[in-house]
PDB file of N, CA and C in Angstrom:
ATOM      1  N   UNK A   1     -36.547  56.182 -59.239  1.00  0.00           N
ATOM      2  CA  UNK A   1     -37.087  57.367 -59.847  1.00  0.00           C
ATOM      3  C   UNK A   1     -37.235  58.486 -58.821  1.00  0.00           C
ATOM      4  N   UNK A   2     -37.557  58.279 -57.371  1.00  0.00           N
ATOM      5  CA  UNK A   2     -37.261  59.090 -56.720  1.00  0.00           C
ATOM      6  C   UNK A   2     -36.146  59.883 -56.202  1.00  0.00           C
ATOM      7  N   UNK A   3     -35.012  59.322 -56.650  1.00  0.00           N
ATOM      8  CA  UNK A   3     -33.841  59.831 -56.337  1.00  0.00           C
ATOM      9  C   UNK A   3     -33.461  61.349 -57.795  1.00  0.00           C
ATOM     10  N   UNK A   4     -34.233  60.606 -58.459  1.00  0.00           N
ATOM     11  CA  UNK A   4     -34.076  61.650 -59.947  1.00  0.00           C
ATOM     12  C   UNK A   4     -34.935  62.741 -59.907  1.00  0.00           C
ATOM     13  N   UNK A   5     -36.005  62.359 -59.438  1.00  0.00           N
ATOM     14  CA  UNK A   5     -36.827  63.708 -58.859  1.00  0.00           C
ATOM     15  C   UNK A   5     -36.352  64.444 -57.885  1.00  0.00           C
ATOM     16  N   UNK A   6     -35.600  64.090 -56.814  1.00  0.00           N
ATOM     17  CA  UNK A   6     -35.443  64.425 -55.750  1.00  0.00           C
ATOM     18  C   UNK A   6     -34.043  65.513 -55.732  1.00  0.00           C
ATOM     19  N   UNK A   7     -33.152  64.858 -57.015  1.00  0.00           N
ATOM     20  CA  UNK A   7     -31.796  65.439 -57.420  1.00  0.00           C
ATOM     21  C   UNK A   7     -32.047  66.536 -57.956  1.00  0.00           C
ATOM     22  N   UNK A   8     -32.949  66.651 -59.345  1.00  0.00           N
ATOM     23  CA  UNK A   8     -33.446  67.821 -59.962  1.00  0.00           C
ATOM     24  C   UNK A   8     -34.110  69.147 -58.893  1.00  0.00           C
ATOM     25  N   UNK A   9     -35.180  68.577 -58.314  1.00  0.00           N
ATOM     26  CA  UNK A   9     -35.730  69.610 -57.351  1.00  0.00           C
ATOM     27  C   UNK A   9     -34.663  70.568 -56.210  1.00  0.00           C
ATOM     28  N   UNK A  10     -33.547  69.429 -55.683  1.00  0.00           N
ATOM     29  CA  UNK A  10     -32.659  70.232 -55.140  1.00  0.00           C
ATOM     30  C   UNK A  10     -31.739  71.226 -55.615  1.00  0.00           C
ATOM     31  N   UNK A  11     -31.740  71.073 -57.091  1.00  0.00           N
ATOM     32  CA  UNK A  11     -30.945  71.415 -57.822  1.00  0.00           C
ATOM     33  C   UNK A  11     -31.169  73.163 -57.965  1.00  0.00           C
ATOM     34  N   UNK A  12     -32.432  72.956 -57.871  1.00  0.00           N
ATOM     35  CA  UNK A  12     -33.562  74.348 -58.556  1.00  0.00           C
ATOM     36  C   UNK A  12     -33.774  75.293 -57.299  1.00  0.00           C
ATOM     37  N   UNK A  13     -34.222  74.436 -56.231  1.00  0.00           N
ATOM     38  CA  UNK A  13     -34.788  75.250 -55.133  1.00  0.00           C
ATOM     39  C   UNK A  13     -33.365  76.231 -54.238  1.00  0.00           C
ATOM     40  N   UNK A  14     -33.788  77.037 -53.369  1.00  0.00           N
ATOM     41  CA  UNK A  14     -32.673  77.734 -52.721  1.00  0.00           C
ATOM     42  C   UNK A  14     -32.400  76.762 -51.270  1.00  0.00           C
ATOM     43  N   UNK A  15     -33.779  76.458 -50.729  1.00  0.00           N
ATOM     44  CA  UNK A  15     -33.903  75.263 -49.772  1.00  0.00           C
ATOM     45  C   UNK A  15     -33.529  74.005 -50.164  1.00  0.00           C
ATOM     46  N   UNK A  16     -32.505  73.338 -50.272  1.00  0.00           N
ATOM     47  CA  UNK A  16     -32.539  71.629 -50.749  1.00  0.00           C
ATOM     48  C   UNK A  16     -32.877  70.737 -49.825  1.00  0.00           C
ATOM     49  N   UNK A  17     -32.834  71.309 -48.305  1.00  0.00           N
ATOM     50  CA  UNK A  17     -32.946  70.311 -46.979  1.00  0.00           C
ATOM     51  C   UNK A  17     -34.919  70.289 -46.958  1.00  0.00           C
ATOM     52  N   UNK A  18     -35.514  71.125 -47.207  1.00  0.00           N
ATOM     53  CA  UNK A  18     -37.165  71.401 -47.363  1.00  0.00           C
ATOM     54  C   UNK A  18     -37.647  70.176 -48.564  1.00  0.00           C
ATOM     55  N   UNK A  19     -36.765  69.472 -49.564  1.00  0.00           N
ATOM     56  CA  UNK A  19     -36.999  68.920 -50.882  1.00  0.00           C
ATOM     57  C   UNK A  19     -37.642  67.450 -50.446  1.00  0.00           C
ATOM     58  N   UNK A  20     -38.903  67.075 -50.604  1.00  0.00           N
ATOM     59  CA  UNK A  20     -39.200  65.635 -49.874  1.00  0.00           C
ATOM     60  C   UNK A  20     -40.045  65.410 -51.293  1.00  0.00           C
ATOM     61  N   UNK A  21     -39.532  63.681 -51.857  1.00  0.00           N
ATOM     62  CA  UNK A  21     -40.547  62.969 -52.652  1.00  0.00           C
ATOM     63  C   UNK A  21     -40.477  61.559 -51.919  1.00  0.00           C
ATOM     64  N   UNK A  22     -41.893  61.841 -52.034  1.00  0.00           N
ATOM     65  CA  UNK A  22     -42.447  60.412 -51.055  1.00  0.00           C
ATOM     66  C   UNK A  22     -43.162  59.263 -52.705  1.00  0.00           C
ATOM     67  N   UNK A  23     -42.841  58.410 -52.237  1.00  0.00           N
ATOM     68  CA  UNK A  23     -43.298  57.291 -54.306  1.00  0.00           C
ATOM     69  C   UNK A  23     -44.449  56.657 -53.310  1.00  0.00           C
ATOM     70  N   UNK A  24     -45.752  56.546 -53.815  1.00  0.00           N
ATOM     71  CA  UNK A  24     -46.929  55.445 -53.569  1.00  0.00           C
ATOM     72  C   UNK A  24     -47.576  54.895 -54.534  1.00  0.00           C
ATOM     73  N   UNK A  25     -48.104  54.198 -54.829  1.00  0.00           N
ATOM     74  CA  UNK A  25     -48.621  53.097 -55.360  1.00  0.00           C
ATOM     75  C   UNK A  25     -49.744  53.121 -55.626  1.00  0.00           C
ATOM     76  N   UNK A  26     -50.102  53.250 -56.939  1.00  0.00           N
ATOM     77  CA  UNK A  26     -52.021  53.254 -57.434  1.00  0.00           C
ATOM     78  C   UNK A  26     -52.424  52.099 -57.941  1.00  0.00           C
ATOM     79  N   UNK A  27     -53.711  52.142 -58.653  1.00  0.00           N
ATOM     80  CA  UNK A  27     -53.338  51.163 -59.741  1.00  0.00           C
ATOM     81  C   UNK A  27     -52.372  50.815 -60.694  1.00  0.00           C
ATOM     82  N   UNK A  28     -52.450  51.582 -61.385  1.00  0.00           N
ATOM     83  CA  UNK A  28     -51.736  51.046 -62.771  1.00  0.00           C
ATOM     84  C   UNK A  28     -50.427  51.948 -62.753  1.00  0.00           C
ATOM     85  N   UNK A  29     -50.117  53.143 -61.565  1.00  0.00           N
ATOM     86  CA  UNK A  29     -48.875  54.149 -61.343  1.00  0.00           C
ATOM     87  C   UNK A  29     -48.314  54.304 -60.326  1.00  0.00           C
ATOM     88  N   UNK A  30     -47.278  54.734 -60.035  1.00  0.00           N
ATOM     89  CA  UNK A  30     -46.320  55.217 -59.174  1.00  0.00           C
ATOM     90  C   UNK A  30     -46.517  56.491 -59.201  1.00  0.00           C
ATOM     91  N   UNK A  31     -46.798  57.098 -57.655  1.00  0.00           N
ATOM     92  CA  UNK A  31     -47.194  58.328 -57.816  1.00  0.00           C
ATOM     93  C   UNK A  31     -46.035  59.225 -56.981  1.00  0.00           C
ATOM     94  N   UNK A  32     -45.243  59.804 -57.584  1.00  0.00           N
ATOM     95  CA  UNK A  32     -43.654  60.708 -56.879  1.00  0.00           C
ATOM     96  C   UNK A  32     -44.873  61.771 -56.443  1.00  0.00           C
ATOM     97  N   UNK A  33     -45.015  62.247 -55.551  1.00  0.00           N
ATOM     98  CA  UNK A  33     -45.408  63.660 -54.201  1.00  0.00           C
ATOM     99  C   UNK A  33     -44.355  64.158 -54.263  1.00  0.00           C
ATOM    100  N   UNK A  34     -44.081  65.502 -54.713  1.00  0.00           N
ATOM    101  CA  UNK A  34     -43.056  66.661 -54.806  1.00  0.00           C
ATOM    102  C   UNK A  34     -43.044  67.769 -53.571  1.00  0.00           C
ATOM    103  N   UNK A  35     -42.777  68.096 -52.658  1.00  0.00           N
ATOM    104  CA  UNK A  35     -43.081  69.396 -51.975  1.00  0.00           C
ATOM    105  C   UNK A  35     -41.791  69.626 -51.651  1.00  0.00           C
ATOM    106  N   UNK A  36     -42.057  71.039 -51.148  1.00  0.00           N
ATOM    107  CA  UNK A  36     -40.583  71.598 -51.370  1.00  0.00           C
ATOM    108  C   UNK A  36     -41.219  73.222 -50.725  1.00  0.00           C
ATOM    109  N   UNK A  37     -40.014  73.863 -49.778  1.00  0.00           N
ATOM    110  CA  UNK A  37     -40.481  75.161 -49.034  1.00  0.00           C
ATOM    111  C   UNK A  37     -41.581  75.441 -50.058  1.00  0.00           C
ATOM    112  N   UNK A  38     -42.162  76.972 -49.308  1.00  0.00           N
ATOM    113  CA  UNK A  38     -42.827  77.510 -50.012  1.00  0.00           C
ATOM    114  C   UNK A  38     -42.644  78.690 -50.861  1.00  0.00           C
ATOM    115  N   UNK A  39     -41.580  79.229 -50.611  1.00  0.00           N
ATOM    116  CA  UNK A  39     -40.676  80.315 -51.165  1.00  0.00           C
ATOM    117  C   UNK A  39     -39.844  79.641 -52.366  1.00  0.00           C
ATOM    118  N   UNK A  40     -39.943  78.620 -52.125  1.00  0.00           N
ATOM    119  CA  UNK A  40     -39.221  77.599 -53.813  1.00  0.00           C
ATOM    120  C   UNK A  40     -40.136  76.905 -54.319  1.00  0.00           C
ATOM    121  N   UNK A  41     -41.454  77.193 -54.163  1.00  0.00           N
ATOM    122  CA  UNK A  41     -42.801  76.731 -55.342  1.00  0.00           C
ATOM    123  C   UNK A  41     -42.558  76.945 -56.263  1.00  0.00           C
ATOM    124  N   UNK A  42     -42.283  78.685 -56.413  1.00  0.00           N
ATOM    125  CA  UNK A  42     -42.388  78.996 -58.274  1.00  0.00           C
ATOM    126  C   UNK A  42     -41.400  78.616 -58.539  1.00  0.00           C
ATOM    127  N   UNK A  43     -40.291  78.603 -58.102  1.00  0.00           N
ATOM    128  CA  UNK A  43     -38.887  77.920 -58.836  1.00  0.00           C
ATOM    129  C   UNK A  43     -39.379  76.506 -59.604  1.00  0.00           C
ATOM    130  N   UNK A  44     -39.802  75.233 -58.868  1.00  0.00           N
ATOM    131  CA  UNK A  44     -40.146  74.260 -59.245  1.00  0.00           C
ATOM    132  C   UNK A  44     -41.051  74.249 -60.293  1.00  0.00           C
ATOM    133  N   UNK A  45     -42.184  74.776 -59.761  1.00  0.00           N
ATOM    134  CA  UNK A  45     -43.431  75.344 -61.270  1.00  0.00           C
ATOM    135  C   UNK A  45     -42.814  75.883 -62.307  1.00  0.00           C
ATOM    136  N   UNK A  46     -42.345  76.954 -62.495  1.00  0.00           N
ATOM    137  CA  UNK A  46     -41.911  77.737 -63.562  1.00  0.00           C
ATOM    138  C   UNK A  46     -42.786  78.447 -64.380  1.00  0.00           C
ATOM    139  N   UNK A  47     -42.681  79.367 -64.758  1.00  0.00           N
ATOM    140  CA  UNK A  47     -43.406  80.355 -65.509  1.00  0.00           C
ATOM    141  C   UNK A  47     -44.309  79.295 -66.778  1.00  0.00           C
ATOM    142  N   UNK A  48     -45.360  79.595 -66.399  1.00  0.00           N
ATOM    143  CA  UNK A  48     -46.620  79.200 -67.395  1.00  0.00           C
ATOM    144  C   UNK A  48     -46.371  77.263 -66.812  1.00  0.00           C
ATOM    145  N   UNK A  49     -46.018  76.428 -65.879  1.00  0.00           N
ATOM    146  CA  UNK A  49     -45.720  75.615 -65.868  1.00  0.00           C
ATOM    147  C   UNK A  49     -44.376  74.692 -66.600  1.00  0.00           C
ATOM    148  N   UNK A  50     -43.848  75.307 -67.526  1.00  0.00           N
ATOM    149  CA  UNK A  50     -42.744  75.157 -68.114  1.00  0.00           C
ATOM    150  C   UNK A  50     -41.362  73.752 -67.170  1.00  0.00           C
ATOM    151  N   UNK A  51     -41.008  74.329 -66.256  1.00  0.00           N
ATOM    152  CA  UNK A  51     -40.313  73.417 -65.935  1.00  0.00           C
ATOM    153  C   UNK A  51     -40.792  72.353 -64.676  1.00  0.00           C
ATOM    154  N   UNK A  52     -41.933  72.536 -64.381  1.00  0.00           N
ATOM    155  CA  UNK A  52     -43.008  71.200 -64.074  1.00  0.00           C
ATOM    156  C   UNK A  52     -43.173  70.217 -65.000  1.00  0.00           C
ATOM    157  N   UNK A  53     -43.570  70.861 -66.293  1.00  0.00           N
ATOM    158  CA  UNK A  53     -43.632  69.822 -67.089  1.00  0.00           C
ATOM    159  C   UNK A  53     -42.200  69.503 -67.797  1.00  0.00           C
ATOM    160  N   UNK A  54     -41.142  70.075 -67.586  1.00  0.00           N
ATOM    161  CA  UNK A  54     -39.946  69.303 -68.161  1.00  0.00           C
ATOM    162  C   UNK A  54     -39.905  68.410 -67.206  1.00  0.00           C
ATOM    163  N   UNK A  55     -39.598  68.692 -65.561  1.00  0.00           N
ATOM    164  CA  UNK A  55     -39.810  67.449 -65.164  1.00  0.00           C
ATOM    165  C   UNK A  55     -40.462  65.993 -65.476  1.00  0.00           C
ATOM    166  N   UNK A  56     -41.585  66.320 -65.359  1.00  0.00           N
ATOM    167  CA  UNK A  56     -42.458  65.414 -65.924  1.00  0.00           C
ATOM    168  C   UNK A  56     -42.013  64.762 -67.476  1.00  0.00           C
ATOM    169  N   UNK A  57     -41.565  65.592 -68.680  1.00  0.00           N
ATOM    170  CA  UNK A  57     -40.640  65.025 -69.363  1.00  0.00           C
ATOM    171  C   UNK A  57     -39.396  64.061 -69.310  1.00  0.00           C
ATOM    172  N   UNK A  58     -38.985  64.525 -67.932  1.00  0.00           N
ATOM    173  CA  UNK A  58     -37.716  63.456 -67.664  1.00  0.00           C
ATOM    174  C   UNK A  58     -37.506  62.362 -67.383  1.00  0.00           C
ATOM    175  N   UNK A  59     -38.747  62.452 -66.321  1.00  0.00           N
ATOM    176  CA  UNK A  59     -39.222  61.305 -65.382  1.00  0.00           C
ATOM    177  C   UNK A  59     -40.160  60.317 -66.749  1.00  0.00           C
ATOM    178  N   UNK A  60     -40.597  60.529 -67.502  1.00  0.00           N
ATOM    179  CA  UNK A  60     -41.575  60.118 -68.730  1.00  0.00           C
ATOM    180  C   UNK A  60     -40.861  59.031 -69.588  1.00  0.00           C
ATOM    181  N   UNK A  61     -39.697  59.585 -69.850  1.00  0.00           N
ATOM    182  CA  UNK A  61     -38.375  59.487 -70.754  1.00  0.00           C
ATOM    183  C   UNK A  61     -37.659  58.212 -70.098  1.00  0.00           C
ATOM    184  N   UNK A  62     -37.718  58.518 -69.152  1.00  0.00           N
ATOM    185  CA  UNK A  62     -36.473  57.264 -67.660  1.00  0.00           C
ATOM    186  C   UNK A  62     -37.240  56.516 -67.103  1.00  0.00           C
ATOM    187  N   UNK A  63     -38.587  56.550 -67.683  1.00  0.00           N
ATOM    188  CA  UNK A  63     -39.131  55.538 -67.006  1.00  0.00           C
ATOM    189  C   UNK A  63     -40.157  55.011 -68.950  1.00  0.00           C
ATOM    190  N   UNK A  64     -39.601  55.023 -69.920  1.00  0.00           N
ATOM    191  CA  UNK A  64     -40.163  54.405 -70.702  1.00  0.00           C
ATOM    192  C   UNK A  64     -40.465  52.975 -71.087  1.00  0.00           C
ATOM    193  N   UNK A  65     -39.468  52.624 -70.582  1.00  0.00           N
ATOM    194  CA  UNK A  65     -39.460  50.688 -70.860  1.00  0.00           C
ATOM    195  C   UNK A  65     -40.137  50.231 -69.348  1.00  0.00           C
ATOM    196  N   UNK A  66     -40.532  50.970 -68.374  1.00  0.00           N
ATOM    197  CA  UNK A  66     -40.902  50.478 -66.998  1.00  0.00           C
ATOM    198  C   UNK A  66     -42.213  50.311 -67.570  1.00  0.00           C
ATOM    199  N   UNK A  67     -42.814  48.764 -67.008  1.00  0.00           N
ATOM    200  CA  UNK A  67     -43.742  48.069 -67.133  1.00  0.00           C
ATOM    201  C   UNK A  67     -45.137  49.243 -66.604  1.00  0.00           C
ATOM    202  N   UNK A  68     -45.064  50.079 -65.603  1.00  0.00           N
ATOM    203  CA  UNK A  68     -46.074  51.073 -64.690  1.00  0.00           C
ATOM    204  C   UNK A  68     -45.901  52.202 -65.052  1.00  0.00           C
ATOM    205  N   UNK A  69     -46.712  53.285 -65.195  1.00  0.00           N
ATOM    206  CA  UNK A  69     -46.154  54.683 -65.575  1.00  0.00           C
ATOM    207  C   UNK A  69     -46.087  55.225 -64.082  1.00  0.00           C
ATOM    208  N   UNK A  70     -44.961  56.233 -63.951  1.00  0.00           N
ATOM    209  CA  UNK A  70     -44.760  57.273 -63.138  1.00  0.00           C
ATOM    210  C   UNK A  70     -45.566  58.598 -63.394  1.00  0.00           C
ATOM    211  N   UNK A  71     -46.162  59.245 -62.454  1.00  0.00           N
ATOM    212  CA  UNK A  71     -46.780  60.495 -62.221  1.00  0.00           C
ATOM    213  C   UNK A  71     -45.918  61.451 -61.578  1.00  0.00           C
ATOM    214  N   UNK A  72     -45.722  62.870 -61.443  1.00  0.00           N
ATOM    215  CA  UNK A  72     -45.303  63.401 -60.610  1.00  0.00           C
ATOM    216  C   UNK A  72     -46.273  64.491 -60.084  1.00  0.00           C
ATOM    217  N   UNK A  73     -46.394  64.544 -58.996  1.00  0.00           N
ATOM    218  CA  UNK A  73     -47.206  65.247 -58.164  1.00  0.00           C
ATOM    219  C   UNK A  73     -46.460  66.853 -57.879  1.00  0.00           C
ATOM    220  N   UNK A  74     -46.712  67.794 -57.517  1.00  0.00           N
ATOM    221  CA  UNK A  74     -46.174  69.045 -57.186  1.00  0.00           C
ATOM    222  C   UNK A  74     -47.339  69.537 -55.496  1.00  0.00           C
ATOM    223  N   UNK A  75     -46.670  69.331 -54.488  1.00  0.00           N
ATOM    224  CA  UNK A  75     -47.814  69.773 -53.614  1.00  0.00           C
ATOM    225  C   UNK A  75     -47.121  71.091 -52.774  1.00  0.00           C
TER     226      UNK A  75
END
């Protein structure tokens, strides 16, 4: 799942070499950490949050039959 986060975000940002998701381990989730320059924040966010949460749609979707839910973080 990190590779799918990691593909999308490069996809968006103008920086792709700045694009780091680190996956850790909670209780009951997998938590993807998103960061990415700072001049390609709003790219990732998107107006009103919009394509944060498509992310989060994708990752939701591709990880439905996985026994743990995935989170995605934006830092």
């Amino acid at each position: 799942m990190r590779e799918l986060v990691e593909y999308i975000a490069k996809n968006l940002v103008d920086d792709p070499d700045a694009v780091k998701v680190v996956e850790r381990e909670e209780d009951n989730a997998f938590v993807l950490e998103l960061s990415v320059a700072p001049d390609d924040m709003g790219k990732v966010i998107g107006k009103q949050g919009r394509i944060a949460k498509a992310i989060r749609t994708v990752v939701k979707a591709a990880t439905s039959k996985a026994s743990k839910k995935y989170i995605v973080e934006i830092i």
